[in-house]
Protein backbone atom coordinates (compact mmCIF):
# COMPACT_ATOMS: atom_id res chain seq x y z
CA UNK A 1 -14.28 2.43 19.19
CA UNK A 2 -13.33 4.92 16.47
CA UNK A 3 -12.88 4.02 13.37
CA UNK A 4 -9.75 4.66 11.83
CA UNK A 5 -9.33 4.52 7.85
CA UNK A 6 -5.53 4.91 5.46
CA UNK A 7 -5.65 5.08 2.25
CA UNK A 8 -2.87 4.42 -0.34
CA UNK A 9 -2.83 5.11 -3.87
CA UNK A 10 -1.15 3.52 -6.25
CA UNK A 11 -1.33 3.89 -9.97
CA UNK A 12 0.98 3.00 -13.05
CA UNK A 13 0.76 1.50 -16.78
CA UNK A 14 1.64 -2.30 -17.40
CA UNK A 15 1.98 -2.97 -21.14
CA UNK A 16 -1.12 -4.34 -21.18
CA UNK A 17 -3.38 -2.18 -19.53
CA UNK A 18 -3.27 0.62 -16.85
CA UNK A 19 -3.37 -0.75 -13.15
CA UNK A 20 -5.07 1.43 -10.39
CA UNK A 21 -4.86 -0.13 -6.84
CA UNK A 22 -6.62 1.80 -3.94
CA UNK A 23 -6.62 0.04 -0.55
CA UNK A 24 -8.46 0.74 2.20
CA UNK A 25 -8.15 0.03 5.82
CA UNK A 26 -11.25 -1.09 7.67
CA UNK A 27 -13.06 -3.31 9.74
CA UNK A 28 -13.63 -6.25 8.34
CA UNK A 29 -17.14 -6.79 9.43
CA UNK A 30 -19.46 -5.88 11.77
CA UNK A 31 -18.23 -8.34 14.67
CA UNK A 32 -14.62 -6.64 14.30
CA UNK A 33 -16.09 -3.34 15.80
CA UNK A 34 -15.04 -5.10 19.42
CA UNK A 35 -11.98 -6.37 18.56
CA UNK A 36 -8.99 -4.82 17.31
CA UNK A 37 -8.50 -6.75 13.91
CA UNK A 38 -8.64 -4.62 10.77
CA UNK A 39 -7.97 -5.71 7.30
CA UNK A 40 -6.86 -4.06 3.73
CA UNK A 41 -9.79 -4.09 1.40
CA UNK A 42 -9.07 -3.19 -2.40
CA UNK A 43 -11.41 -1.56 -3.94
CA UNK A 44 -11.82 -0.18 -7.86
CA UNK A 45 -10.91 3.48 -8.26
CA UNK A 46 -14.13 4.60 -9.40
CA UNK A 47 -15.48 3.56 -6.17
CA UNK A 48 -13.69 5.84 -4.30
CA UNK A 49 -13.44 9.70 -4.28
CA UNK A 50 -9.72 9.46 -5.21
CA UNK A 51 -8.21 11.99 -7.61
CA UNK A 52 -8.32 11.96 -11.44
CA UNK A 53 -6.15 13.34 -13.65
CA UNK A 54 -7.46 13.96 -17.20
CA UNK A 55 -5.28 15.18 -20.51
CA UNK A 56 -6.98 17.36 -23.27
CA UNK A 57 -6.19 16.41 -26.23
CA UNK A 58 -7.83 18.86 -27.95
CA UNK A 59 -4.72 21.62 -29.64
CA UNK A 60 -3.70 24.72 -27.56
CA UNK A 61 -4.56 26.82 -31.01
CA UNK A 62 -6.67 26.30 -33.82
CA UNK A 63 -8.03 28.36 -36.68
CA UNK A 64 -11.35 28.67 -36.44
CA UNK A 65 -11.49 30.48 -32.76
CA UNK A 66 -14.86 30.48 -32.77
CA UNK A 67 -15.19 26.61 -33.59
CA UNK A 68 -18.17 24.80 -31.17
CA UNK A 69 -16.45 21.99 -30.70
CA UNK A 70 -13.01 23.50 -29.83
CA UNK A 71 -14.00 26.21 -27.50
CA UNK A 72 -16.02 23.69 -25.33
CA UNK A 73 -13.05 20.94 -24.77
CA UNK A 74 -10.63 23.46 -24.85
CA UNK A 75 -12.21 26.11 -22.35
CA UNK A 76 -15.06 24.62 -20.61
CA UNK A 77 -14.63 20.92 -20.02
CA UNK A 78 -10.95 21.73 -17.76
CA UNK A 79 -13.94 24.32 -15.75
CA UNK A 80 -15.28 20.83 -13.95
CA UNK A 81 -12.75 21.36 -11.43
CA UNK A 82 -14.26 24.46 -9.86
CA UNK A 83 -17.41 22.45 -9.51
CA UNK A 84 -15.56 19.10 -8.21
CA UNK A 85 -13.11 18.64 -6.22
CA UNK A 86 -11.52 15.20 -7.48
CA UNK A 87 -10.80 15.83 -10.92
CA UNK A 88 -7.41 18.07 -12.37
CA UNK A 89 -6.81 18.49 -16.35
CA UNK A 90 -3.87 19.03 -18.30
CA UNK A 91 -4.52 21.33 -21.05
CA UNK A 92 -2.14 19.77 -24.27
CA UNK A 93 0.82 22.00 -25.43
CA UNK A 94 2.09 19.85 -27.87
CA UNK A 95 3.24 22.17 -31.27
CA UNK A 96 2.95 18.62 -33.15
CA UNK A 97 -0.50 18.59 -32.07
CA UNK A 98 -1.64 21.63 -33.56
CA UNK A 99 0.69 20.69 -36.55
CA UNK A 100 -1.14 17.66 -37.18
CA UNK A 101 -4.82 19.01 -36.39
CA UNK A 102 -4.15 21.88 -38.88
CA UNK A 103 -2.48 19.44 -41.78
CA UNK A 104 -5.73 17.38 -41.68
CA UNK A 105 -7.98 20.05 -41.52
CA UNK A 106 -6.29 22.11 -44.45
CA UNK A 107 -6.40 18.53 -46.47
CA UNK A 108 -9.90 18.88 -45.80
CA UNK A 109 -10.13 22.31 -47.22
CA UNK A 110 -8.36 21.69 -50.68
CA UNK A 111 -10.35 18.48 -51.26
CA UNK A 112 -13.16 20.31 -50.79
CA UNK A 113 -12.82 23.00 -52.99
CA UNK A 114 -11.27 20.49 -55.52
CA UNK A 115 -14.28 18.32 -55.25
CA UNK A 116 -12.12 15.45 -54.33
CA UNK A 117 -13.51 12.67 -52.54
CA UNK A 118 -11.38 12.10 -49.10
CA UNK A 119 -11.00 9.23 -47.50
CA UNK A 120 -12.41 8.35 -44.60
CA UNK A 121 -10.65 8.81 -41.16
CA UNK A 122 -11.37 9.73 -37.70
CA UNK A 123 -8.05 9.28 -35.91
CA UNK A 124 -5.64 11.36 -34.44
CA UNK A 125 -2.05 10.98 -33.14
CA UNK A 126 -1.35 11.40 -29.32
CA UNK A 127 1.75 12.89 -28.34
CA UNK A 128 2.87 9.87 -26.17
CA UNK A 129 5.88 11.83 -24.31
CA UNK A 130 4.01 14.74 -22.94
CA UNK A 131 1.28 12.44 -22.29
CA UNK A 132 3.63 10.90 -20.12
CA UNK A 133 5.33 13.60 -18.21
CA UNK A 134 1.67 15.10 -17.50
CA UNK A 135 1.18 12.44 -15.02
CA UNK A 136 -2.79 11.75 -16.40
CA UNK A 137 -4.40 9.07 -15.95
CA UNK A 138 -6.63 8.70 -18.95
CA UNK A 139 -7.32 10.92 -22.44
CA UNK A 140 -10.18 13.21 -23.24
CA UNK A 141 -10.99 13.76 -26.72
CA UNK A 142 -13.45 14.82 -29.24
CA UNK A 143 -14.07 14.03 -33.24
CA UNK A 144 -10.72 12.21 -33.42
CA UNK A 145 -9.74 9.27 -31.73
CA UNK A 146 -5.93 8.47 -30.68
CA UNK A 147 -4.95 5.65 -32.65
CA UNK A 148 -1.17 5.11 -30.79
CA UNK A 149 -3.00 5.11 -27.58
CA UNK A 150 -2.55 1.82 -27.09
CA UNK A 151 -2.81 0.77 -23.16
CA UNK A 152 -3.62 4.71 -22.06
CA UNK A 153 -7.48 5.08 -21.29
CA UNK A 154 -9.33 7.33 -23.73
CA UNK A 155 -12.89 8.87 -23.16
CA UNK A 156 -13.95 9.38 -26.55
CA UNK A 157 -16.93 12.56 -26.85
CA UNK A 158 -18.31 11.45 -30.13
CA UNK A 159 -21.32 9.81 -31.44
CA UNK A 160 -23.24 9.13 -34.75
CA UNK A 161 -26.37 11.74 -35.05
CA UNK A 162 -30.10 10.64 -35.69
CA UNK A 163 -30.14 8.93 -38.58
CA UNK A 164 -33.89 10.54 -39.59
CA UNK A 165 -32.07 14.05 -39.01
CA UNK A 166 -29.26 12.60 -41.07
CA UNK A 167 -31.36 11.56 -44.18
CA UNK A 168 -33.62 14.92 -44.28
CA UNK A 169 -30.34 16.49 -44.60
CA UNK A 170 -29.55 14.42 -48.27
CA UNK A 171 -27.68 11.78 -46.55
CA UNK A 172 -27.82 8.14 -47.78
CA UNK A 173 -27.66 4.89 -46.26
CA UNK A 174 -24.45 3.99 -47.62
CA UNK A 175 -23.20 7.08 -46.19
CA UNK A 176 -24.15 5.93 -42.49
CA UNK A 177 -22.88 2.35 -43.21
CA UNK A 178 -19.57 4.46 -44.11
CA UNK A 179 -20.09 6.12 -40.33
CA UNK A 180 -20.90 3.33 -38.41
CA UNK A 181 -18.04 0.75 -39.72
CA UNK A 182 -15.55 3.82 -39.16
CA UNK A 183 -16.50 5.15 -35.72
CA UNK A 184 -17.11 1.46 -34.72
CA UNK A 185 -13.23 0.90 -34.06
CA UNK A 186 -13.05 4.26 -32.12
CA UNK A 187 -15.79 2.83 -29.94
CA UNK A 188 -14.15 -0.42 -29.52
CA UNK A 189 -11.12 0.60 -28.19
CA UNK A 190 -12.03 3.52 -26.02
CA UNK A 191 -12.29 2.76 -22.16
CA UNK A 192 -15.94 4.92 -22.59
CA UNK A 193 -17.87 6.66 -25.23
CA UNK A 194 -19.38 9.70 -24.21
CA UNK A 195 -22.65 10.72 -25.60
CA UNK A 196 -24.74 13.81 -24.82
CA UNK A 197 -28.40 11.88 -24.38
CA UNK A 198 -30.12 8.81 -23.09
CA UNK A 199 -31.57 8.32 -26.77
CA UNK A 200 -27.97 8.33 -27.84
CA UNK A 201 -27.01 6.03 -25.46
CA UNK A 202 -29.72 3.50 -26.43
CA UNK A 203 -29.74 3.66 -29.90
CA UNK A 204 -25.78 2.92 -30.02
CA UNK A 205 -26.11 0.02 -27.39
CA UNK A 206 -28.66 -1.59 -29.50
CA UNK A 207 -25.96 -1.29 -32.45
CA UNK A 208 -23.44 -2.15 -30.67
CA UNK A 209 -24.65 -4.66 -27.99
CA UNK A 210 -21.20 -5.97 -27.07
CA UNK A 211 -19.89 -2.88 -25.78
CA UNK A 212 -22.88 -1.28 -25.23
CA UNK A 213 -21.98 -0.77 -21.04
CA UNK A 214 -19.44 1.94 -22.52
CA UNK A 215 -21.77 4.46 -23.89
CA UNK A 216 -22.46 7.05 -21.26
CA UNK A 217 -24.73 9.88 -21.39
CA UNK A 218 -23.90 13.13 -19.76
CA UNK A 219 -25.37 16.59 -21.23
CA UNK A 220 -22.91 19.39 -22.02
CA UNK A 221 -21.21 21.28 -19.43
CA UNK A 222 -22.19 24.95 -19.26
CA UNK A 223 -20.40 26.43 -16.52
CA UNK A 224 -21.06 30.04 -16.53
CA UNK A 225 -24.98 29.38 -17.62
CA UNK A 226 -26.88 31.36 -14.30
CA UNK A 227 -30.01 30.45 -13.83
CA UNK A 228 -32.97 33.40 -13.51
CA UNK A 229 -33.47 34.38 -10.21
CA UNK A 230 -37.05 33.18 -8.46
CA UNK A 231 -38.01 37.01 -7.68
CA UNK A 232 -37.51 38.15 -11.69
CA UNK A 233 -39.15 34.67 -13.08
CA UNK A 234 -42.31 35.16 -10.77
CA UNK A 235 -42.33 38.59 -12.39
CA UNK A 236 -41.87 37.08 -15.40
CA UNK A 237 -44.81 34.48 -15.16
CA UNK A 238 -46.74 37.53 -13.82
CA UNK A 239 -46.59 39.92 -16.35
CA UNK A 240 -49.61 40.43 -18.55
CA UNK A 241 -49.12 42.09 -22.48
CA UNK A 242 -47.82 40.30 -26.15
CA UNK A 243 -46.44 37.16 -26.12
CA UNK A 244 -42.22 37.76 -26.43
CA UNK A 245 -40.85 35.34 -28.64
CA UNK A 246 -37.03 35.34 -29.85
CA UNK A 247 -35.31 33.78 -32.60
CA UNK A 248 -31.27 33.06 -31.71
CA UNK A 249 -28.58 31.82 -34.22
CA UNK A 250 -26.23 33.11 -36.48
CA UNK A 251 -26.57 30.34 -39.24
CA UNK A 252 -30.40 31.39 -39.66
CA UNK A 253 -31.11 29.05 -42.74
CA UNK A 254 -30.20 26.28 -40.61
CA UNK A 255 -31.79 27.11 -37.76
CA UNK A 256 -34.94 27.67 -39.26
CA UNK A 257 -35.21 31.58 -39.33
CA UNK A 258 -37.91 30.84 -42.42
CA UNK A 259 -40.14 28.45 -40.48
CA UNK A 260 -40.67 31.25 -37.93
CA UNK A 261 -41.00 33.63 -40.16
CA UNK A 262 -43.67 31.56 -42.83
CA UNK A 263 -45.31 30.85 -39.27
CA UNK A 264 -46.01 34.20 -38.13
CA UNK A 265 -47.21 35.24 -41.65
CA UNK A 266 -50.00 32.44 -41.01
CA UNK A 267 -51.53 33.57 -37.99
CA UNK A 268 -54.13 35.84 -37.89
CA UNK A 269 -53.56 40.01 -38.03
CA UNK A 270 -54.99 40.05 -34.81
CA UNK A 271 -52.55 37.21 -33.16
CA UNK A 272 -49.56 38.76 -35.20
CA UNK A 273 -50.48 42.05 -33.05
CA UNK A 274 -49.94 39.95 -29.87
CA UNK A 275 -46.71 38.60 -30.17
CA UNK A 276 -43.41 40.51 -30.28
CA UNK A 277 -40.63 38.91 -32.27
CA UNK A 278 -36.71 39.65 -32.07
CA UNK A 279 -34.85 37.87 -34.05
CA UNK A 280 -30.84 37.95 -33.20
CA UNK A 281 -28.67 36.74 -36.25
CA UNK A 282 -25.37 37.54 -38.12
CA UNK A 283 -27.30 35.79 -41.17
CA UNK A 284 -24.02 34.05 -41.75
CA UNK A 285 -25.40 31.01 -44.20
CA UNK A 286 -27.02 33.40 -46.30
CA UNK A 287 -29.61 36.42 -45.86
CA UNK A 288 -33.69 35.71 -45.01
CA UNK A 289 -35.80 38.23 -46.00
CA UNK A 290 -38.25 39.46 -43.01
CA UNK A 291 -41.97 39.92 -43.42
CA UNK A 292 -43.91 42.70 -42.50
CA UNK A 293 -45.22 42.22 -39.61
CA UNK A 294 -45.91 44.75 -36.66
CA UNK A 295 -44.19 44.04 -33.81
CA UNK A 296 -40.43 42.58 -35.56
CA UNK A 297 -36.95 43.87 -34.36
CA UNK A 298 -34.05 42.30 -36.50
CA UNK A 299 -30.51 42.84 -34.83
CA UNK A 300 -27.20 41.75 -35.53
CA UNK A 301 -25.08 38.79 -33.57
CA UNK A 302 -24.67 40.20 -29.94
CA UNK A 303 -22.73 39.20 -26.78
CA UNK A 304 -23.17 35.37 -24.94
CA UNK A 305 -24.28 38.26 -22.05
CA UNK A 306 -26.60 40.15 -23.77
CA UNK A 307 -28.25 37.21 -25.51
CA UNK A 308 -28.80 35.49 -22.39
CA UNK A 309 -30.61 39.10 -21.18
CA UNK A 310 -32.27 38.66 -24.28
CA UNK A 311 -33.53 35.06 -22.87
CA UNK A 312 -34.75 36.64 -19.58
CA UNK A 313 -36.92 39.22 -20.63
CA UNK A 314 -38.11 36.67 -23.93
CA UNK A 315 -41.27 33.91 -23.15
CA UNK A 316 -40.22 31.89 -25.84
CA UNK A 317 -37.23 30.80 -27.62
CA UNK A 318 -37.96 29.87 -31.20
CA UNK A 319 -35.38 27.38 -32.92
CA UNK A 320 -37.27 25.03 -35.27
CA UNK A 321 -33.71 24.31 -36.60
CA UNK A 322 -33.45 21.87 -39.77
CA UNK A 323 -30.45 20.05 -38.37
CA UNK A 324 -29.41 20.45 -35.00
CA UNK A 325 -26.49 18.24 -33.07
CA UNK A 326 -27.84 19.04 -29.75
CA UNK A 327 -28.46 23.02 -29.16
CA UNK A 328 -26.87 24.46 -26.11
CA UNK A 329 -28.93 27.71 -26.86
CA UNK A 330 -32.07 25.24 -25.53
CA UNK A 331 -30.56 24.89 -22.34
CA UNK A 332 -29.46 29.01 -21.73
CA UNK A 333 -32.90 29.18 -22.66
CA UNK A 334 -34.72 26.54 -20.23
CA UNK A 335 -31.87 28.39 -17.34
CA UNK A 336 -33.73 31.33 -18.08
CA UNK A 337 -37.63 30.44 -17.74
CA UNK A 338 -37.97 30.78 -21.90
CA UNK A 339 -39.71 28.09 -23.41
CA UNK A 340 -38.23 26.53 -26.20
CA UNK A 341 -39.54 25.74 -29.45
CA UNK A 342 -37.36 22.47 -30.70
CA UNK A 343 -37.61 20.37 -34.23
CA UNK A 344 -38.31 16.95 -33.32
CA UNK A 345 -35.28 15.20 -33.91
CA UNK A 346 -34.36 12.50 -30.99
CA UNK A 347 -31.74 14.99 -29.54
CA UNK A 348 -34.32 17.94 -29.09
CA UNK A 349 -37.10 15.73 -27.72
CA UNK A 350 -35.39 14.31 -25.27
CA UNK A 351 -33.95 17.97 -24.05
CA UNK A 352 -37.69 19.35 -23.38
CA UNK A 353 -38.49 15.74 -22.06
CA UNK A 354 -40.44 15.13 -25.20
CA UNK A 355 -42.68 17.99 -24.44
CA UNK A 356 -43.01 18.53 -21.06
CA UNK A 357 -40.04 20.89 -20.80
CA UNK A 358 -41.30 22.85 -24.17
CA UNK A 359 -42.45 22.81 -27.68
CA UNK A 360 -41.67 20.12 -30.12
CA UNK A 361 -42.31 21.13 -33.67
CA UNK A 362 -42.26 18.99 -36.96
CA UNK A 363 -40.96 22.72 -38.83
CA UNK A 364 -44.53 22.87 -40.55
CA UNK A 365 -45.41 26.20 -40.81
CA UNK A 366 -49.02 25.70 -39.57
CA UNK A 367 -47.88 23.55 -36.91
CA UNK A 368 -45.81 26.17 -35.56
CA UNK A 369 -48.26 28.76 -35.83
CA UNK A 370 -51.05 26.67 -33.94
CA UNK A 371 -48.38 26.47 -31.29
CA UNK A 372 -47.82 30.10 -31.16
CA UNK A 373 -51.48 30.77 -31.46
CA UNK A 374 -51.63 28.15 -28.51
CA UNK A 375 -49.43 30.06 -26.38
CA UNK A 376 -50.68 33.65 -26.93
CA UNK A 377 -54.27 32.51 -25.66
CA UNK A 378 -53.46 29.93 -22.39
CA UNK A 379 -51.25 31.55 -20.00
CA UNK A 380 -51.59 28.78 -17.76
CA UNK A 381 -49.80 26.47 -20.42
CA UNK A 382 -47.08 29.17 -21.00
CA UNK A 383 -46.84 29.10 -17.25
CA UNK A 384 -46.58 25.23 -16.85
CA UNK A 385 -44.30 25.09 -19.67
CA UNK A 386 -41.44 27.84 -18.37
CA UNK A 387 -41.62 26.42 -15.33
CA UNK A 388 -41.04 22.94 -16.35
CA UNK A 389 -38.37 23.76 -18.87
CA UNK A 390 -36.25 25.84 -15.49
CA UNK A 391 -36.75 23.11 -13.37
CA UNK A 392 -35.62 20.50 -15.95
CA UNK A 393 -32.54 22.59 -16.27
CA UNK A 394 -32.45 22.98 -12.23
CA UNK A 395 -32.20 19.51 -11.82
CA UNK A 396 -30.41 17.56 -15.03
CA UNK A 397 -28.73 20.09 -17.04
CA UNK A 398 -27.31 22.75 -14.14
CA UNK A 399 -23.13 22.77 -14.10
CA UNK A 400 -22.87 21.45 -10.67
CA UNK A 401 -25.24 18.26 -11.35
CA UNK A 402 -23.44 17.75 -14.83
CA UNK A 403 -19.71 18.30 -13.33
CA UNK A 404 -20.32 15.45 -10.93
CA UNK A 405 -21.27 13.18 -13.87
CA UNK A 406 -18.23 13.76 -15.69
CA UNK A 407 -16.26 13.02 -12.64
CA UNK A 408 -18.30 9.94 -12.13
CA UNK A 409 -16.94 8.73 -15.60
CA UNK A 410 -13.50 10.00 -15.69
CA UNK A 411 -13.41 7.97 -12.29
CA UNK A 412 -15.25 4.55 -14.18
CA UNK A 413 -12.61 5.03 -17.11
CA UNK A 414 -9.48 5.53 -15.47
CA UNK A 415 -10.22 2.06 -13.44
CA UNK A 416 -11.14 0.42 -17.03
CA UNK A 417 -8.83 -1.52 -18.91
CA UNK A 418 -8.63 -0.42 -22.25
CA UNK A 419 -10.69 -1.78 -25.04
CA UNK A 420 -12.25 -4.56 -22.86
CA UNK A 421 -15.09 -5.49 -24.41
């Protein structure tokens, strides 16, 4: 007999918590499919490919346009819903939003410059009303959590770096004690935590092993990130001549523009002949001198376009960065059969699969030019290597694998109480 199936939706707030009832009509076992008795089975919402709603917190205008962090929740994250079908956003509009943002961040400023130390705080204020009249089901933020969110569901992007990353950078213990006991609340009372790696997700479970089921790692979201096509990478992995390396990054100090550069130096005259370095920079923290070597082209910042052209005609993608939050310029370059050079910080290594994807570096200058050396002579490892680092970004970092994870959470958090623990 055929198998007939309603569904009805139901969802509203309690003043406790958010209730989201699904039922289902179906058999009830396997002896019913002779008979005609059905029965309503309720199931959680995150079972069940039922709509989400999700509200970005994040202001309509801020600043710094060309702030990371803004750009990506603002402009990318609401993209899931070309690759997904069961998730809508509402993009916030609220003027006290961008009031607020732009109070704290100009408080930020003048301390600064004033050498005054500020205190500690990593909330925000959610405008309740057009929360409200959005009809979302649950919050997405980043850096700031919501503290009047009360019973509303809040996924929380945020997470507390690698401490050893941390500390090279002049950071002291009491300083991640500071982090920890601070962000700690945030992670308490969001409905999940999300977290760009597994390594992430571990080390803050172990921390906090009472909520440690709400930390959930899902990579960024790079939606308009095309991957090399096979015909141009097996010409790629074909072509004989100098090894093509390129440097990418507009802070070069930070990035490590010097470790390439004391790297190359190393290596012999005749290797240094054999490998053809561009370097693409706006030198923005502060200007590098270049060495002389033969085969170096220096140019200015250029398009996300032309860099990623950049990527598909380069073999290697050096970024041996001294502090690095995750490095989204890894993943254009993995899309584009470029193998990247990391620093081995937890993020990093667990990007090129801790090696298999790519290089990981510890920044020493000889270490980085036995690695070049390395590649220049075995063109079997350069061809292992690209093709592991497109095929890890084939099948874990590609915008329709990663959309589906973010749906798969929005989904768990919406059906999540908030703050249980």
């Amino acid at each position: 007999m055929p198998q007939p199936e309603a569904k009805i939706g139901y969802k509203g707030y309690d003043k406790k918590y958010p209730h989201q009832l699904h039922l289902v009509l179906s058999e009830s076992d396997e002896t019913a499919r002779d008979t005609d008795q059905w029965y309503i089975r309720l199931e959680p919402r995150g079972t069940m490919e039922i709509p989400v709603k999700v509200y970005i917190q994040t202001p309509k205008w801020f600043i710094r346009r060309r702030n990371t962090d803004w750009r990506y929740t603002r402009f990318l994250i609401p993209r899931i819903g070309e690759f997904v079908q069961n998730c809508a956003f509402y993009l916030a509009r609220s003027n006290s939003t961008v009031l607020r943002v732009h109070l704290k961040w100009a408080r930020g400023v003048i301390y600064r410059e004033l050498k005054i130390s500020e205190a500690h705080d990593k909330s925000s204020t959610l405008d309740r009303r057009e929360f409200a009249k959005s009809g979302c089901d649950l919050v997405f933020c980043h850096d700031d959590f919501p503290r009047n969110a009360d019973s509303i569901p809040v996924v929380w992007h945020n997470s507390i770096l690698d401490p050893a990353m941390v500390r090279a950078r002049g950071a002291l213990d009491d300083d991640l004690a500071i982090e920890r006991e601070i962000k700690s609340r945030g992670f308490q009372k969001a409905a999940a935590v999300l977290v760009s790696t597994e390594a992430e997700r571990t080390r803050l479970g172990q921390w906090f092993p009472r909520i440690a089921d709400k930390f959930v790692a899902v990579p960024f979201f790079l939606p308009d990130v095309k991957p090399i096509a096979p015909d141009r990478m097996n010409k790629k992995l074909e072509r004989v001549g100098p090894l093509r390396c390129l440097f990418v990054g507009n802070e070069a100090r930070r990035k490590g523009l010097d470790r390439v550069y004391a790297a190359m130096v190393r290596l012999p005259a005749s290797v240094q002949k054999r490998i053809h370095l561009t370097v693409v920079s706006a030198h923005t923290d502060g200007p590098i001198a270049a060495p002389p070597l033969p085969n170096l082209q220096v140019t200015n910042a250029l398009p996300s376009g032309q860099v990623l052209q950049r990527m598909q005609d380069s073999d290697v993608l050096l970024m041996p960065s001294y502090f690095e939050s995750y490095g989204l310029v890894y993943l254009e370059a993995m899309a584009q059969g470029a193998i990247p050079v990391v620093p081995a910080w937890e993020v990093q290594r667990e990007i090129v699969d801790d090696g298999k994807a790519g290089i990981v570096t510890s920044g020493d200058a000889g270490d980085l030019a036995a690695s070049l050396e390395c590649l220049c002579d075995d063109s079997d490892l350069r061809t292992r290597l690209a093709l592991s680092a497109k095929q890890r970004f084939d099948q874990y970092f590609a915008p329709s694998i990663v959309a589906k994870k973010f749906s798969a959470l929005f989904h768990r958090a919406a059906s999540r109480p908030f703050g249980i623990q």
